[in-house]
C-alpha atoms as a PDB file:
ATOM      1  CA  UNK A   1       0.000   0.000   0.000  1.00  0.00           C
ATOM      2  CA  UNK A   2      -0.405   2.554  -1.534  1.00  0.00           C
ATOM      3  CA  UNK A   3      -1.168   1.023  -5.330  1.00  0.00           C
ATOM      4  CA  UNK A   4      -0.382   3.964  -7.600  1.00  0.00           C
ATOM      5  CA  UNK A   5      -1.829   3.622 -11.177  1.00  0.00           C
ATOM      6  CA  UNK A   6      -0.863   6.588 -13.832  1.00  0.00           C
ATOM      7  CA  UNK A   7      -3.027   6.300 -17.040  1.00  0.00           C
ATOM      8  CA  UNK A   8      -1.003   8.687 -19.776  1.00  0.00           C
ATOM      9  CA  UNK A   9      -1.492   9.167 -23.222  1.00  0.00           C
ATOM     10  CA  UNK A  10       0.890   8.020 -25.918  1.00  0.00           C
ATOM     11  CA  UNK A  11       1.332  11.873 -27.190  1.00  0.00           C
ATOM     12  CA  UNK A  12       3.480  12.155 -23.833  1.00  0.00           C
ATOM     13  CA  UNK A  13       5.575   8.974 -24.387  1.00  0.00           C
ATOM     14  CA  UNK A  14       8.827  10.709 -25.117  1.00  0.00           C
ATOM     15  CA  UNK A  15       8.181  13.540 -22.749  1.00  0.00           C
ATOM     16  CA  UNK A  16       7.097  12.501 -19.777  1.00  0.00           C
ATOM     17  CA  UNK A  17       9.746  11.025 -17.425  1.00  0.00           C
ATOM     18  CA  UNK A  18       8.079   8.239 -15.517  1.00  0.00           C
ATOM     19  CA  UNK A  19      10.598   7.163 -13.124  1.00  0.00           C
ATOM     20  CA  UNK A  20      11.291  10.467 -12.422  1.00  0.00           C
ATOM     21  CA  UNK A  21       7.968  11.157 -11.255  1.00  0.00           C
ATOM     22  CA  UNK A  22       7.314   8.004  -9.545  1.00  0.00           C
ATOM     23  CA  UNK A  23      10.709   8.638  -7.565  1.00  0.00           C
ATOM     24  CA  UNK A  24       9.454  11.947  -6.677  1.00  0.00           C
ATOM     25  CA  UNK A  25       5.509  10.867  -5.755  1.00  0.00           C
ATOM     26  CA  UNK A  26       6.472   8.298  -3.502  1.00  0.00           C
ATOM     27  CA  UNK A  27       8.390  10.669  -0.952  1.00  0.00           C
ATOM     28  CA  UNK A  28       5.693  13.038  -1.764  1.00  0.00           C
ATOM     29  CA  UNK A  29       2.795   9.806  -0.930  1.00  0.00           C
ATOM     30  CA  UNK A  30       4.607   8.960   2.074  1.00  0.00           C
ATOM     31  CA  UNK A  31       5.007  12.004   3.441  1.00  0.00           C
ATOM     32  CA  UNK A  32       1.247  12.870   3.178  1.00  0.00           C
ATOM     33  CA  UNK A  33      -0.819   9.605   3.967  1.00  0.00           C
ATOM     34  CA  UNK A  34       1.632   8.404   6.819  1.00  0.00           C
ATOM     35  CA  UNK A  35       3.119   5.520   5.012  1.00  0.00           C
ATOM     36  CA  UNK A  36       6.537   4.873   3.906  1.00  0.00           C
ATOM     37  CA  UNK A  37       8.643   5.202   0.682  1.00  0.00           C
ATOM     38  CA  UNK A  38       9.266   1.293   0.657  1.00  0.00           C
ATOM     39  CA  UNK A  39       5.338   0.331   0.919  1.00  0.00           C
ATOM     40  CA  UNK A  40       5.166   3.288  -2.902  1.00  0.00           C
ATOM     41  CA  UNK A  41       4.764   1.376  -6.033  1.00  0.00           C
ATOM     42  CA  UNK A  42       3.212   2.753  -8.988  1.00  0.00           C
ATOM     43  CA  UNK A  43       2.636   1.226 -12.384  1.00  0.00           C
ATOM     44  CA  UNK A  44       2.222   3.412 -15.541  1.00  0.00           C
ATOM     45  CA  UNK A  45      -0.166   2.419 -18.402  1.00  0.00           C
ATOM     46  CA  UNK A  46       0.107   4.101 -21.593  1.00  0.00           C
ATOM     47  CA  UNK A  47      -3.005   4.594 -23.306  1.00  0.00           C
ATOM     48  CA  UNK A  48      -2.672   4.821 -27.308  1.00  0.00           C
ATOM     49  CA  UNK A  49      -6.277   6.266 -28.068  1.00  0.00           C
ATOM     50  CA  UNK A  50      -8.096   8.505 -26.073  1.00  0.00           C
ATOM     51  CA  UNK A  51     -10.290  10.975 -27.255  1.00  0.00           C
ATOM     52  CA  UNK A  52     -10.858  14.601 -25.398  1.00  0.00           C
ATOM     53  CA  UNK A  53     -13.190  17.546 -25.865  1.00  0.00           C
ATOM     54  CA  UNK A  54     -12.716  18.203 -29.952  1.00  0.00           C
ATOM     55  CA  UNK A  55     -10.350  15.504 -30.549  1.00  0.00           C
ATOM     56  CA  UNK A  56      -7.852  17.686 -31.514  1.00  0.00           C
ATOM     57  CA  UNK A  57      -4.751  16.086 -31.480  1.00  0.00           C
ATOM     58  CA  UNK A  58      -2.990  18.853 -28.927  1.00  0.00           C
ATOM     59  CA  UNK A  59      -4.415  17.236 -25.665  1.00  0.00           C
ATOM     60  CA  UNK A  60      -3.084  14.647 -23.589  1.00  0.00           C
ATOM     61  CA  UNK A  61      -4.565  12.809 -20.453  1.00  0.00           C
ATOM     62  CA  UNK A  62      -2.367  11.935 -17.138  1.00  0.00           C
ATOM     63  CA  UNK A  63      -4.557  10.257 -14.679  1.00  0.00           C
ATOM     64  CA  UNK A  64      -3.235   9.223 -11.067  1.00  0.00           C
ATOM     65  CA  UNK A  65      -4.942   6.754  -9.074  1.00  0.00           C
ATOM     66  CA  UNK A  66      -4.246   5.678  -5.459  1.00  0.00           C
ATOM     67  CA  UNK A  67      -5.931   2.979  -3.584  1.00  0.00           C
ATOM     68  CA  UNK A  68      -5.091   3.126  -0.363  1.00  0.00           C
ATOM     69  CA  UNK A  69      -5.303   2.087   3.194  1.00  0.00           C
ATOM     70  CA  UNK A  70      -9.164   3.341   4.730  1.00  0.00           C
ATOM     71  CA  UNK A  71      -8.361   6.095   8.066  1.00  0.00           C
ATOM     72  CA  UNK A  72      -7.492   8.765   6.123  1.00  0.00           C
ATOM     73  CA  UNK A  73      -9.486  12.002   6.367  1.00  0.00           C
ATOM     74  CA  UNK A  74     -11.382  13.271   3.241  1.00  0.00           C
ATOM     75  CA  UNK A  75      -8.654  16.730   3.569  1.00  0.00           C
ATOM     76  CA  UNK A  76      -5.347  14.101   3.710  1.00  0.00           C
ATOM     77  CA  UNK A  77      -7.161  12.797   0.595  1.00  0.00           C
ATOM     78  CA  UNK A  78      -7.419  16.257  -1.026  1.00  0.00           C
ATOM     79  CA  UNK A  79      -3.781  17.558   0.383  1.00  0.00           C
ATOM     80  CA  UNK A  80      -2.313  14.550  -1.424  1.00  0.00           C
ATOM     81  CA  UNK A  81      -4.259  15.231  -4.875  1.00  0.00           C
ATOM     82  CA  UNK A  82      -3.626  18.244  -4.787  1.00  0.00           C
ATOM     83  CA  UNK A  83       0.303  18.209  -4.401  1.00  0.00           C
ATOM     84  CA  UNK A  84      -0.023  15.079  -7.491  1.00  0.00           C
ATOM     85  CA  UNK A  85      -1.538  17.578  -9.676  1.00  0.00           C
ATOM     86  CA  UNK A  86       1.024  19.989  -9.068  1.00  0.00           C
ATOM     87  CA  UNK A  87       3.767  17.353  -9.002  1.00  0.00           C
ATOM     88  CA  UNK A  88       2.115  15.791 -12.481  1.00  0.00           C
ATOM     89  CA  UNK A  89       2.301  19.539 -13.826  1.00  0.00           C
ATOM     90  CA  UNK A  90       5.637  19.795 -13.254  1.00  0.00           C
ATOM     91  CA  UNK A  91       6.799  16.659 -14.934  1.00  0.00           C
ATOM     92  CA  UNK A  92       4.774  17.445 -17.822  1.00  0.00           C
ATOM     93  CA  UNK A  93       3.521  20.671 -18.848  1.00  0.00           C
ATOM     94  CA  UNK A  94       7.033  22.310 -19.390  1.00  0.00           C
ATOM     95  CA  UNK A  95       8.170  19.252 -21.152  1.00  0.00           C
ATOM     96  CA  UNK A  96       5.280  18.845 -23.627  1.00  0.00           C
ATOM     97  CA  UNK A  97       4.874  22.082 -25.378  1.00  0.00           C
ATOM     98  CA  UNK A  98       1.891  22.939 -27.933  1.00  0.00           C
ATOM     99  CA  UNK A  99      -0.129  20.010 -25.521  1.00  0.00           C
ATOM    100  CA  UNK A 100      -2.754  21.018 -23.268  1.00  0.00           C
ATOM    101  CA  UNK A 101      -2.543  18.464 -20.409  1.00  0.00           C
ATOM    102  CA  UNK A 102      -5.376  17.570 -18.464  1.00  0.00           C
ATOM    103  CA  UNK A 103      -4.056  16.341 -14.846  1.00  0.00           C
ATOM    104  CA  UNK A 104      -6.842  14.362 -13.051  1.00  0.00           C
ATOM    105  CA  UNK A 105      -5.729  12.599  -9.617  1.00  0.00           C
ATOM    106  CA  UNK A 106      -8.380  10.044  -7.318  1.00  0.00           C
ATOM    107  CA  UNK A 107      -7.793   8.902  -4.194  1.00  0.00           C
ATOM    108  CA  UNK A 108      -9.909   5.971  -3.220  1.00  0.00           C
ATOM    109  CA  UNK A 109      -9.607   3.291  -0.361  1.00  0.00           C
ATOM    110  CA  UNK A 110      -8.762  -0.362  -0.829  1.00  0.00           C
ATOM    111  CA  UNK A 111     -11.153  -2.910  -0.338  1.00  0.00           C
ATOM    112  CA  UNK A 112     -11.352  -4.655   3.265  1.00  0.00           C
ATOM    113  CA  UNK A 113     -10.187  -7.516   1.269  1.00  0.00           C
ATOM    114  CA  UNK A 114      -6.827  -6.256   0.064  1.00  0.00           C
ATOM    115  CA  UNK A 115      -4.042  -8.217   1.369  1.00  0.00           C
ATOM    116  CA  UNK A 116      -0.603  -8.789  -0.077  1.00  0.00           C
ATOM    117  CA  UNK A 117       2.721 -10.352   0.485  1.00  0.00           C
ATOM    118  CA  UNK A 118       6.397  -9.324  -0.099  1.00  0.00           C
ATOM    119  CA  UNK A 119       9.220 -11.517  -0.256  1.00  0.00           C
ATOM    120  CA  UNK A 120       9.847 -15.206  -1.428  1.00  0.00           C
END
């Protein structure tokens, strides 16, 4: 915990430094919900079609998810979605010129059911 999921779209492939930003967001994560670094993984999933407002070809999606841990307040939620949109804005918006970006972040609480296991 936390499970981290970043949609993107394909037009920021070459742009948008992944492991840069997960490196960043799980200090950032950690920090925030009360968790540590170690417990941070994030996956990224590049999305090759998505279609937004016109379908002009200048906009790009990159969506954060979070599932984590239930106990956090509804304002740790929105502290920590708030500094991912600004984090996801910095990794991005300066690096992908002519795109408009749209930066979308939810934070949403595992199942009672979520277990998992690390080691051999």
């Amino acid at each position: 915990m936390p499970q981290i999921t970043v949609d993107y779209s394909d037009a920021l492939d070459e742009v948008f430094d992944r492991r840069g930003f997960a490196l960043a967001l799980h200090p950032l994560t950690a920090k925030i919900i009360g968790t540590t670094v170690e417990a941070c993984k994030t996956r990224f999933r590049r999305v090759e079609e998505i279609v937004i407002a016109d379908g002009e070809p200048q906009h790009a999606v990159l969506h954060t998810e979070f599932g984590i841990l239930a106990g956090r307040t509804p304002e740790v939620k929105a502290e920590l979605s708030e500094a991912v949109v600004a984090l996801a804005r910095e990794h991005t918006v300066a690096a992908a010129p002519g795109l408009t970006v749209h930066i979308s972040v939810d934070v949403t609480d595992l199942s009672p059911a979520y277990r998992k296991h690390v080691g051999p």
